[in-house]
C-alpha atoms as a PDB file:
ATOM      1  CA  UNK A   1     157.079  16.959 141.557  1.00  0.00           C
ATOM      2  CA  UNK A   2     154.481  15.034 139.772  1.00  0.00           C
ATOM      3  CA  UNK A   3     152.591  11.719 141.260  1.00  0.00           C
ATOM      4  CA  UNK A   4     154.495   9.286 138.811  1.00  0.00           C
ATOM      5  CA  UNK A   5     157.553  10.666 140.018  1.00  0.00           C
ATOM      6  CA  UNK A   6     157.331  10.465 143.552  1.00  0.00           C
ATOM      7  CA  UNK A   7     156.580   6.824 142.961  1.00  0.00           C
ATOM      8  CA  UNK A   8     158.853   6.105 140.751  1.00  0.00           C
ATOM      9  CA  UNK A   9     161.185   7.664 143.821  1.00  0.00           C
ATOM     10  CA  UNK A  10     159.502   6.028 146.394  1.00  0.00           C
ATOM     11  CA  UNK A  11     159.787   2.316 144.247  1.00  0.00           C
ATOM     12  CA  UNK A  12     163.855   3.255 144.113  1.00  0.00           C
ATOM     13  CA  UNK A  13     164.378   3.843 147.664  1.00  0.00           C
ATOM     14  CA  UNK A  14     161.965   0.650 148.775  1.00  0.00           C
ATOM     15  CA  UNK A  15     163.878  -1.218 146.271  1.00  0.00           C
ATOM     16  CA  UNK A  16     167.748   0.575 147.004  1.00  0.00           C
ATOM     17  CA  UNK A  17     166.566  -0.790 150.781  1.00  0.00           C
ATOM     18  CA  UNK A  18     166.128  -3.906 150.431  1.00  0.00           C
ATOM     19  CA  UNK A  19     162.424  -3.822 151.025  1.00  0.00           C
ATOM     20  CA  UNK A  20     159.521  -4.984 148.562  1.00  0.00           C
ATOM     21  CA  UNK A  21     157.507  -1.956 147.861  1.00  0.00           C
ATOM     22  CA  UNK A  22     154.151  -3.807 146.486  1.00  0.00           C
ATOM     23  CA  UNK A  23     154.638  -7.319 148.019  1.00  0.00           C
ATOM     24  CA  UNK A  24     152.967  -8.719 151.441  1.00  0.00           C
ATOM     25  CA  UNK A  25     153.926 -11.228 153.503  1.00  0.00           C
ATOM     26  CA  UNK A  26     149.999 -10.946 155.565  1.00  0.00           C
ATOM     27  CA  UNK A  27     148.670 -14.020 155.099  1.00  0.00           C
ATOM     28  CA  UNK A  28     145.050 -14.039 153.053  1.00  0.00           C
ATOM     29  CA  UNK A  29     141.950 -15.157 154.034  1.00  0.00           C
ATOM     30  CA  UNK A  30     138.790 -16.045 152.115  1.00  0.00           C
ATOM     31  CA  UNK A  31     135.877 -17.777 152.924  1.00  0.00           C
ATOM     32  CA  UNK A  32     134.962 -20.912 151.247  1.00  0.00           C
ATOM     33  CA  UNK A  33     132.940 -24.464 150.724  1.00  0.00           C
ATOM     34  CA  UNK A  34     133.398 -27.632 152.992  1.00  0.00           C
ATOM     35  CA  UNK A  35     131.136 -29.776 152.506  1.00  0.00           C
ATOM     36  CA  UNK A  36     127.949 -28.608 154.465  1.00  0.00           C
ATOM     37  CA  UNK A  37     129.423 -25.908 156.553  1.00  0.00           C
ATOM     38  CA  UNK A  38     131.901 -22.923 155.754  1.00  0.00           C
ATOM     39  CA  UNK A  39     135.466 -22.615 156.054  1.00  0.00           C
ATOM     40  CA  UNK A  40     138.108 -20.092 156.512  1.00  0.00           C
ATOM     41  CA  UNK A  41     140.655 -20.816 153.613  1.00  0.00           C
ATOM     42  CA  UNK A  42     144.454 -18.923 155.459  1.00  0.00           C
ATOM     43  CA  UNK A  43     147.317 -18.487 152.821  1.00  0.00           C
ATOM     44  CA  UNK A  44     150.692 -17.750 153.702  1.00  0.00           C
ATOM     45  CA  UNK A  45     154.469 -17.948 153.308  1.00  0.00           C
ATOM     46  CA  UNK A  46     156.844 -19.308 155.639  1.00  0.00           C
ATOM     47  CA  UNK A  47     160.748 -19.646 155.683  1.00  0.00           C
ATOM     48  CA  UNK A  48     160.942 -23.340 156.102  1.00  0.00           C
ATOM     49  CA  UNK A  49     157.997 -26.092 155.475  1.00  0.00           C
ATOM     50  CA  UNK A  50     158.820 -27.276 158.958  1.00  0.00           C
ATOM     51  CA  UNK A  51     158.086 -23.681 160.192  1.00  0.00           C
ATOM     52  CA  UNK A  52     155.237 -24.017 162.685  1.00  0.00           C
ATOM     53  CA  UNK A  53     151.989 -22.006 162.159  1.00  0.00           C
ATOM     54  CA  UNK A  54     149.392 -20.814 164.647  1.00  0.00           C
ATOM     55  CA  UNK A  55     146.147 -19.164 164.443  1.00  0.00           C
ATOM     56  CA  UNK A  56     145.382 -17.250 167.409  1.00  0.00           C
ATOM     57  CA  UNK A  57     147.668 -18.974 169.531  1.00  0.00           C
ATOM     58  CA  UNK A  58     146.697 -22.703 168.743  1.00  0.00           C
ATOM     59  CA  UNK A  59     149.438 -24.626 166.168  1.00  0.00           C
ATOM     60  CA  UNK A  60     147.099 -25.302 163.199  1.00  0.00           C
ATOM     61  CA  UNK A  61     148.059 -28.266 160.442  1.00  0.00           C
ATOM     62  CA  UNK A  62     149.339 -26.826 157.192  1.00  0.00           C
ATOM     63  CA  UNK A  63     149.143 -28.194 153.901  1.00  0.00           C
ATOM     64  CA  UNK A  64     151.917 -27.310 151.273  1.00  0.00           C
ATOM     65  CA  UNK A  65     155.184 -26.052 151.583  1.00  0.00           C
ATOM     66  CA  UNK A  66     157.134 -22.788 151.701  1.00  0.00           C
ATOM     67  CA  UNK A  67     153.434 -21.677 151.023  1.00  0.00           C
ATOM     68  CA  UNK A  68     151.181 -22.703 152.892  1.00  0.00           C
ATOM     69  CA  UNK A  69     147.542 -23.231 153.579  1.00  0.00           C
ATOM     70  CA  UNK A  70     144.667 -24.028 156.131  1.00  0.00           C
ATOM     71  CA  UNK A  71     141.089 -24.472 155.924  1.00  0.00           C
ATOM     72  CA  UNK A  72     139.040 -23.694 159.255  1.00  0.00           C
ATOM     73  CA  UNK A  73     135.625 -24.251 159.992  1.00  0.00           C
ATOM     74  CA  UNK A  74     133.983 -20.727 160.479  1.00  0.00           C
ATOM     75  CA  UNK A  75     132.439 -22.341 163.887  1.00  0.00           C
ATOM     76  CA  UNK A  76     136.564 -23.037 165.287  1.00  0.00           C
ATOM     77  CA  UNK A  77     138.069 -19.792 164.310  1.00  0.00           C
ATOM     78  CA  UNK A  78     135.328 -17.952 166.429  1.00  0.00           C
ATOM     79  CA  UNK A  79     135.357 -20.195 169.362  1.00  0.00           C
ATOM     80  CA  UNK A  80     139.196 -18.915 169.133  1.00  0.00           C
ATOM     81  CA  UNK A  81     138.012 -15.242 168.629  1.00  0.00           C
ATOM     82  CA  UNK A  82     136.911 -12.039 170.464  1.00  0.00           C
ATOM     83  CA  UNK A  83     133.283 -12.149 169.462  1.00  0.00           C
ATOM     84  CA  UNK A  84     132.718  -9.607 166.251  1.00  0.00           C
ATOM     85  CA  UNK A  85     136.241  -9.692 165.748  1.00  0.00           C
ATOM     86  CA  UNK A  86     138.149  -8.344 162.364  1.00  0.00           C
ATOM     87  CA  UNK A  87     141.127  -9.676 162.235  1.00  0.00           C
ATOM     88  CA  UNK A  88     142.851 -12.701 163.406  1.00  0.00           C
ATOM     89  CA  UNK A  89     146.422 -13.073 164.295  1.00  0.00           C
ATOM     90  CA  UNK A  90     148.823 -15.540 162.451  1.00  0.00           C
ATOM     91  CA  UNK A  91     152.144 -16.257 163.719  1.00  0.00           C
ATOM     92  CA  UNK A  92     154.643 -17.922 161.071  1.00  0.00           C
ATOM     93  CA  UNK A  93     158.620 -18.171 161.577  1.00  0.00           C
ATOM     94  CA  UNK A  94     158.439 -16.038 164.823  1.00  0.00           C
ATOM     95  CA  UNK A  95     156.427 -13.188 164.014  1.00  0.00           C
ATOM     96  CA  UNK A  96     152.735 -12.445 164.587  1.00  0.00           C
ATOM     97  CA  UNK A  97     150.865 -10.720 161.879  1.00  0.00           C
ATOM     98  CA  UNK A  98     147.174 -10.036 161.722  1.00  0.00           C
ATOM     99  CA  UNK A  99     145.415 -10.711 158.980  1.00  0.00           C
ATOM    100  CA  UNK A 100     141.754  -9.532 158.019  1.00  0.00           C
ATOM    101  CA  UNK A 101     138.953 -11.184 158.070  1.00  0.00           C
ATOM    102  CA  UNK A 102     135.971 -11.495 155.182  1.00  0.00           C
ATOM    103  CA  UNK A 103     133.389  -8.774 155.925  1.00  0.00           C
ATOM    104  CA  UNK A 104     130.606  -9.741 158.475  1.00  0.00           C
ATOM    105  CA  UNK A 105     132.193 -13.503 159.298  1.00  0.00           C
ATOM    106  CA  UNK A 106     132.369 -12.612 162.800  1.00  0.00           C
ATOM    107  CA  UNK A 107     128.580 -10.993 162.887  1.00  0.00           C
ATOM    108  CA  UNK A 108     127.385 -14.484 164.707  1.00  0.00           C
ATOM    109  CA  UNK A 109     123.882 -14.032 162.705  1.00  0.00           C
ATOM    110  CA  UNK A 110     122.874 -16.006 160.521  1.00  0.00           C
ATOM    111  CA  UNK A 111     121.647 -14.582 157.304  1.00  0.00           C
ATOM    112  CA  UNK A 112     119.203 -16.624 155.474  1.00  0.00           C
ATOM    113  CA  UNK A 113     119.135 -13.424 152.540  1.00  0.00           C
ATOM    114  CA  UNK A 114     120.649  -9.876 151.944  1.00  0.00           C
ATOM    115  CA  UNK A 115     119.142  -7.310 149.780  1.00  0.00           C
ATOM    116  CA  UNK A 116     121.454  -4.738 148.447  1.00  0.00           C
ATOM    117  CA  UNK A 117     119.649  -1.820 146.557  1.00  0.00           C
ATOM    118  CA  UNK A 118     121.319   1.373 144.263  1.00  0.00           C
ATOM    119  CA  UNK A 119     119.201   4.447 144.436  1.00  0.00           C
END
């Protein structure tokens, strides 16, 4: 059996079972601008727009509805982290999930520069 036809036969059974085969319900993270400091920008879906959300155990305000959205300064979500940690853990309609975060956010350094060179 060829690639493209195990997938197509893996896309039949994940569909035949009711589960999405390419979608994700792990909520995204990015980091972003607020004013002078950095945020964590969380994305997610939720079953209800009453459906609490917490970030590492603490109920966070959410903006939007059925998706929703939360912008954390970098400072909070590491004062509610394991120090150098990767992930954090987001709990919507009952169940936790972990979601990753951005490369080196976690690092506590701050880097004024980074020089990245091809050889």
């Amino acid at each position: 059996m060829g690639r493209a036809t195990l997938r197509a036969l893996a896309l039949t059974i994940a569909l035949a079972s009711g589960t999405p085969a390419l979608a994700t319900n792990a909520p995204q993270t990015r980091l972003v601008e607020c004013g002078a400091q950095s945020c964590l920008a969380i994305t997610g879906s939720r079953s209800a727009v009453d459906s609490p959300v917490t970030i590492n155990g603490q109920t966070v305000k959410t903006y939007g509805g059925r998706h929703w959205r939360v912008r954390m300064p970098v400072e909070a979500v590491r004062r509610l982290s394991a120090p150098y940690a990767r992930t954090i853990s987001v709990a919507v309609d009952g169940a936790k999930k972990e979601a990753k975060l951005p490369v080196g956010m976690m690092g506590h350094a701050d880097l004024a520069m980074l020089v990245v060179r091809v050889k």
